[in-house]
C-alpha atoms as a PDB file:
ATOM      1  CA  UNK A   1     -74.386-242.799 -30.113  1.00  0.00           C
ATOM      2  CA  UNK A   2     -71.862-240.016 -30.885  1.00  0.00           C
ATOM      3  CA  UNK A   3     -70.068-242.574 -32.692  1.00  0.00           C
ATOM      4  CA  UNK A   4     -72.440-243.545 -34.426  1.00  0.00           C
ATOM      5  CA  UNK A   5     -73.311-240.004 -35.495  1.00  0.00           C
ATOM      6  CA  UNK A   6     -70.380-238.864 -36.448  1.00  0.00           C
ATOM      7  CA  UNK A   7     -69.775-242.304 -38.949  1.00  0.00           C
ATOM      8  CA  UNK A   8     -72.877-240.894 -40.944  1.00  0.00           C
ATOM      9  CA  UNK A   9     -71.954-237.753 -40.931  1.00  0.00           C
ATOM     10  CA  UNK A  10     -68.638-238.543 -42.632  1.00  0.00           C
ATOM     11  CA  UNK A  11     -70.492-241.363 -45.113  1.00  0.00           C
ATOM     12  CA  UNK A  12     -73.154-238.092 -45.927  1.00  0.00           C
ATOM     13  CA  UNK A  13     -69.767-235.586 -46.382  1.00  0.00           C
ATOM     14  CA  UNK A  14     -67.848-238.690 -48.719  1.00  0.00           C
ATOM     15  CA  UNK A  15     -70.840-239.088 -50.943  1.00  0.00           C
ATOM     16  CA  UNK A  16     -71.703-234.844 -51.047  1.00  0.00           C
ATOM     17  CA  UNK A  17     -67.767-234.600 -52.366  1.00  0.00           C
ATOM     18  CA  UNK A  18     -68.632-234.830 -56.820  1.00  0.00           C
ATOM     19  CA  UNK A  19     -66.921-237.582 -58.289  1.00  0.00           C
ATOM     20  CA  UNK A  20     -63.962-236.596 -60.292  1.00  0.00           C
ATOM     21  CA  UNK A  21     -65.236-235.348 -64.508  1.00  0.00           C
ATOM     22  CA  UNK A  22     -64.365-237.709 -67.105  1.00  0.00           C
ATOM     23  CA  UNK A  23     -61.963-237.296 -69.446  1.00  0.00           C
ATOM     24  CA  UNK A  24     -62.023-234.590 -71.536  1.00  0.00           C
ATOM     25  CA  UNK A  25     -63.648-234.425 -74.251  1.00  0.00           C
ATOM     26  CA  UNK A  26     -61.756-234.665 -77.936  1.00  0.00           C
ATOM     27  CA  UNK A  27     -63.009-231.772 -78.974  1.00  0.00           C
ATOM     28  CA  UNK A  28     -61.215-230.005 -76.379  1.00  0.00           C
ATOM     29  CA  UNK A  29     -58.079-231.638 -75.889  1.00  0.00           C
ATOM     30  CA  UNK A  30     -56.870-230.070 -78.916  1.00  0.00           C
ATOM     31  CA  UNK A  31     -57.684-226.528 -77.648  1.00  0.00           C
ATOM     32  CA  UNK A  32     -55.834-226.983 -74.219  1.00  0.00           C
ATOM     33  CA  UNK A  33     -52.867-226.896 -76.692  1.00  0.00           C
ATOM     34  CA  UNK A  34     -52.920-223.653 -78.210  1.00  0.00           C
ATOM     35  CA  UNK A  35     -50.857-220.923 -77.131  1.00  0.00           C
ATOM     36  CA  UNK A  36     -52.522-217.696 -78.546  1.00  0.00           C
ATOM     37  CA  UNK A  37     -55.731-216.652 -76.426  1.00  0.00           C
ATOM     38  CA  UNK A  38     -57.617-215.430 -79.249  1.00  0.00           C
ATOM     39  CA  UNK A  39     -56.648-218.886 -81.133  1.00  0.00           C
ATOM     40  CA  UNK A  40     -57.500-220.653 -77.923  1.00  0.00           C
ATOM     41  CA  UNK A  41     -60.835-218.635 -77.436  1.00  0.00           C
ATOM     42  CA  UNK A  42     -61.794-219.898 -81.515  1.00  0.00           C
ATOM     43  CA  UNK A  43     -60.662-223.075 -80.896  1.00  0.00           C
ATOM     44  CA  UNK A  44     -62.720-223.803 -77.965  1.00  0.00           C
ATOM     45  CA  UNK A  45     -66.100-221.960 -79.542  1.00  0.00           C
ATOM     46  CA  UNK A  46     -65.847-223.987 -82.395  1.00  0.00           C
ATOM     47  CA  UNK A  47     -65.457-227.024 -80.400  1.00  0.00           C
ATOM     48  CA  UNK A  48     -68.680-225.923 -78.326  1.00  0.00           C
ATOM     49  CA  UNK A  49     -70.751-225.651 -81.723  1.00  0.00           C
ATOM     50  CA  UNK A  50     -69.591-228.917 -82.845  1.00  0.00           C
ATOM     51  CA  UNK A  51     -70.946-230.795 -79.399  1.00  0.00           C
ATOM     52  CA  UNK A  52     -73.864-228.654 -78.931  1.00  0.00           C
ATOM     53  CA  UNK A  53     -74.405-229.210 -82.838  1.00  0.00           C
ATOM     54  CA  UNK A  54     -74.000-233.248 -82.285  1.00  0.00           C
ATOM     55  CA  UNK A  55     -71.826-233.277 -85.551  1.00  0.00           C
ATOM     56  CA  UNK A  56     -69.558-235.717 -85.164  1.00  0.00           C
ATOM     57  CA  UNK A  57     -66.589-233.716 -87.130  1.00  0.00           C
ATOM     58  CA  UNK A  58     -62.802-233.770 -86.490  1.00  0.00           C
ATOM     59  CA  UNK A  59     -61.944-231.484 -83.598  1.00  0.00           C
ATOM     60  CA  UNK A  60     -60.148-228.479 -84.181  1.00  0.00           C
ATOM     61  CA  UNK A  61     -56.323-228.615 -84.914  1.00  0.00           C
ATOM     62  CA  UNK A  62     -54.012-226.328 -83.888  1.00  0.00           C
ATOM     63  CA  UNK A  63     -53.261-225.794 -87.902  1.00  0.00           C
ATOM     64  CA  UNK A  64     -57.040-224.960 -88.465  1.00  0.00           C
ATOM     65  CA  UNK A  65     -57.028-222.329 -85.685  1.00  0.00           C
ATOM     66  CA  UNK A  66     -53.922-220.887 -86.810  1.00  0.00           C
ATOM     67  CA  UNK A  67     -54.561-217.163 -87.808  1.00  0.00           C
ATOM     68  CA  UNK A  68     -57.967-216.987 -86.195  1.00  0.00           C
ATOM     69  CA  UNK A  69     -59.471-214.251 -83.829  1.00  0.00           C
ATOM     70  CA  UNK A  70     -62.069-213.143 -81.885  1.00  0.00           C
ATOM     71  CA  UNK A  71     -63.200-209.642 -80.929  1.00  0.00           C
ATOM     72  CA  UNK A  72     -63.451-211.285 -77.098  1.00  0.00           C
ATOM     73  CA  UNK A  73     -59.916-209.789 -75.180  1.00  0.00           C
ATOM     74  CA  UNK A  74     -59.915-212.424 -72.445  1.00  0.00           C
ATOM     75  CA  UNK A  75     -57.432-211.538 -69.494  1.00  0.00           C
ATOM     76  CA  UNK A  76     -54.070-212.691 -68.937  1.00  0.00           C
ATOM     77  CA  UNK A  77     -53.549-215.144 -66.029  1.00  0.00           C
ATOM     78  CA  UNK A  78     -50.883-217.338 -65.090  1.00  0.00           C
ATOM     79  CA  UNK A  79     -50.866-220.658 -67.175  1.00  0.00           C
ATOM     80  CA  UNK A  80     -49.018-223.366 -65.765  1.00  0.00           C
ATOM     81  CA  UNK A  81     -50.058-225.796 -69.380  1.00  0.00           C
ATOM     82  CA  UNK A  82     -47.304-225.468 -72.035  1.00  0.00           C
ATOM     83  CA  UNK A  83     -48.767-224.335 -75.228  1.00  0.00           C
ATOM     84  CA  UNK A  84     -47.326-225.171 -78.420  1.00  0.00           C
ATOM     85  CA  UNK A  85     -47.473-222.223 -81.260  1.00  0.00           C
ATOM     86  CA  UNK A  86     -46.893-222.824 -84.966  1.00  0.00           C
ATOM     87  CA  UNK A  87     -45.001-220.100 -86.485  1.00  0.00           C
ATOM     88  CA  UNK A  88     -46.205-220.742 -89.965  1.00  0.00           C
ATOM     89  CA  UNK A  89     -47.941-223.133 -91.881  1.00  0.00           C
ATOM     90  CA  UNK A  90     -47.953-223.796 -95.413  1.00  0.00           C
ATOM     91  CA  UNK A  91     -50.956-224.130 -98.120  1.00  0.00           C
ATOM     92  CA  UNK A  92     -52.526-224.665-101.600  1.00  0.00           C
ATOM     93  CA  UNK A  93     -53.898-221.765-103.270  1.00  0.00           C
ATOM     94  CA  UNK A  94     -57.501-223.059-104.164  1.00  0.00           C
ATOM     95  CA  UNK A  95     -59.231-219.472-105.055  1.00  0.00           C
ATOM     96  CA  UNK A  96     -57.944-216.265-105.712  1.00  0.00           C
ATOM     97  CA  UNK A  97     -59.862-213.296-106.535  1.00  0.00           C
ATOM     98  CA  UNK A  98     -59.201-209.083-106.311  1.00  0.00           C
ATOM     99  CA  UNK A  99     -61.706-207.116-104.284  1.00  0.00           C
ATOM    100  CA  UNK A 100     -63.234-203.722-105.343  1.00  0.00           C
ATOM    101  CA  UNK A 101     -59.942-202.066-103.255  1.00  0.00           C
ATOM    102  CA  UNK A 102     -57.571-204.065-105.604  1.00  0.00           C
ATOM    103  CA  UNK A 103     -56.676-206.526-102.359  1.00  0.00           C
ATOM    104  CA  UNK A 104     -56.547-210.473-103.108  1.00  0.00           C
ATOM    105  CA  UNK A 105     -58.647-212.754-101.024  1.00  0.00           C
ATOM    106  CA  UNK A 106     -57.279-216.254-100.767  1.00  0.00           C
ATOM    107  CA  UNK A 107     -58.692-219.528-100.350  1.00  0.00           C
ATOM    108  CA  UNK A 108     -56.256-222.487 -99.478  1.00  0.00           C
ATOM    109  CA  UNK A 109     -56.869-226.014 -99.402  1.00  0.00           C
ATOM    110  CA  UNK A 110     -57.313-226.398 -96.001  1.00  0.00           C
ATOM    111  CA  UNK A 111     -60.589-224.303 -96.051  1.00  0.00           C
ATOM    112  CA  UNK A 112     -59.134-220.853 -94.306  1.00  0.00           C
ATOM    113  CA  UNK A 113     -59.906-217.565 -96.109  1.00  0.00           C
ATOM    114  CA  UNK A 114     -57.331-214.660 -96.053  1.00  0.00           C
ATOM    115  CA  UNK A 115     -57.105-211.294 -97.016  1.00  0.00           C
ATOM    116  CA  UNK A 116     -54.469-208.727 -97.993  1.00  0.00           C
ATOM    117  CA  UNK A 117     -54.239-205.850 -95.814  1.00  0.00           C
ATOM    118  CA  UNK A 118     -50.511-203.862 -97.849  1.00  0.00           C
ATOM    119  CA  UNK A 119     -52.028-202.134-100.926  1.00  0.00           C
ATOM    120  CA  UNK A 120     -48.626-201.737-101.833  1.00  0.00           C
ATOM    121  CA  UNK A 121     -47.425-205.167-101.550  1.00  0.00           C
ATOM    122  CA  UNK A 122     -47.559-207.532-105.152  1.00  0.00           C
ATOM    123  CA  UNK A 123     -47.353-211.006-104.623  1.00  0.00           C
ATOM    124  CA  UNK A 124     -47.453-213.565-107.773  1.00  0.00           C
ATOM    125  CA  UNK A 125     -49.874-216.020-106.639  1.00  0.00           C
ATOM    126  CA  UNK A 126     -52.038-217.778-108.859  1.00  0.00           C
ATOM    127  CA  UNK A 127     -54.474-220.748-108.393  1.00  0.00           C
ATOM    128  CA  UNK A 128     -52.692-224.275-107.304  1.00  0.00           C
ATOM    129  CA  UNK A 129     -49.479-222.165-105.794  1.00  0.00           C
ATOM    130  CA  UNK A 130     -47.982-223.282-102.647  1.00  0.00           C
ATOM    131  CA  UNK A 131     -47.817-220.526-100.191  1.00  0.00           C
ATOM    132  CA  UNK A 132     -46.669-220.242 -96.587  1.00  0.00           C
ATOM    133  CA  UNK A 133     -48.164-218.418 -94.012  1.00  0.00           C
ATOM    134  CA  UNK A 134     -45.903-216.715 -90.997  1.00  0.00           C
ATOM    135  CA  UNK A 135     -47.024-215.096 -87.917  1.00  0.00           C
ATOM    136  CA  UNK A 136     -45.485-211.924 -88.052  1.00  0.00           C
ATOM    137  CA  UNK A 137     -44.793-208.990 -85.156  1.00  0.00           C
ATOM    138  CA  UNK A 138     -47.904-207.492 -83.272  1.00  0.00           C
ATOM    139  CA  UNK A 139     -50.170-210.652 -83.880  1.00  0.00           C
ATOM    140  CA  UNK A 140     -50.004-209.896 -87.637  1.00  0.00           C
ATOM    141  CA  UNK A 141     -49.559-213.037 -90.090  1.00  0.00           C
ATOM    142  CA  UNK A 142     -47.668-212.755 -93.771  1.00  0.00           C
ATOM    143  CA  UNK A 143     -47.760-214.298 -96.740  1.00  0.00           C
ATOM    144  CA  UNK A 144     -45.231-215.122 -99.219  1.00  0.00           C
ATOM    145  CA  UNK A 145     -44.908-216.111-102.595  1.00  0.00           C
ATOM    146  CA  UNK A 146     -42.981-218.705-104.642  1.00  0.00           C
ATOM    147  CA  UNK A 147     -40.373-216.133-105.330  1.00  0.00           C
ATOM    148  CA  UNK A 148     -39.805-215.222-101.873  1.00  0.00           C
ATOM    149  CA  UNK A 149     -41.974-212.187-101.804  1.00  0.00           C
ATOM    150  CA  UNK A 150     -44.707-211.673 -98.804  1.00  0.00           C
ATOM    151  CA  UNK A 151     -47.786-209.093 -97.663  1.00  0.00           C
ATOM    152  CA  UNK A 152     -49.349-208.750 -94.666  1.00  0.00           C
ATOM    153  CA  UNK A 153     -52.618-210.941 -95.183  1.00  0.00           C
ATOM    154  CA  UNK A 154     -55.636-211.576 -92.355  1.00  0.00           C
ATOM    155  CA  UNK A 155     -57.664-214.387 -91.539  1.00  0.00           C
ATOM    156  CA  UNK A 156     -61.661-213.687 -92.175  1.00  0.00           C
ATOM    157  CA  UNK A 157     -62.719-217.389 -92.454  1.00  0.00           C
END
């Protein structure tokens, strides 16, 4: 009888234990990736929106999220995943305009949206230019010209 009772009590304890998740989802694999929290953190809401959303679209690549930020500070803790982290990335100028503070706002190809943050910086971009972006020191990101030249630029979109 004990036996007996303790085989079903095991079978009950084997079939409590959840089965192991499947795979992760596309969306996310990308994500796991990223080195930056605050790219990570993007990366991983926009992923979220997409599946909640039931849009079928590309997930997020690590070039997309490059640049972007979140006003979440998530804590540090040990990460035993390597991360790759892309130190610049290039682009086609698709839009260019001034603000009223004499700043340029640029639109590349790839659908990001930056903005100059050196007033006293001049770049010559104009519309169809190649540019490259560069993460810079203190999480900042740079621009730079076809003749070399580069200004301190942010991500808004």
């Amino acid at each position: 009888m004990k036996l007996l009772t303790l085989i079903a009590a095991t079978v009950a304890f084997l079939l409590a234990i959840p089965a192991p998740a499947d795979e992760l989802p596309a969306h996310f694999k990308t994500c796991v990736s990223i080195r930056r929290d605050a790219e990570r953190l993007a990366c991983f809401d926009k992923a979220v929106a997409q599946l909640q959303g039931g849009t079928e679209a590309a997930p997020p690549s690590a070039e997309n999220m490059f640049g972007a930020n979140t006003d979440l500070a998530a804590g540090k803790a040990n990460r035993e995943v390597e991360r790759e982290e892309l130190q610049e990335i290039r682009g086609v100028v698709t839009s260019l305009r001034r603000v009223d503070d004499g700043m340029i706002v640029v639109e590349l190809d790839n659908g990001q949206v930056w903005r100059q943050q050196d007033a006293d910086a001049t770049l010559t971009i104009t519309t169809g230019d190649a540019v490259t972006i560069m993460r810079a020191s203190m999480g900042t990101f740079r621009i730079a010209d076809k003749r070399g030249r580069s200004a301190r630029f942010k991500r808004v979109r």
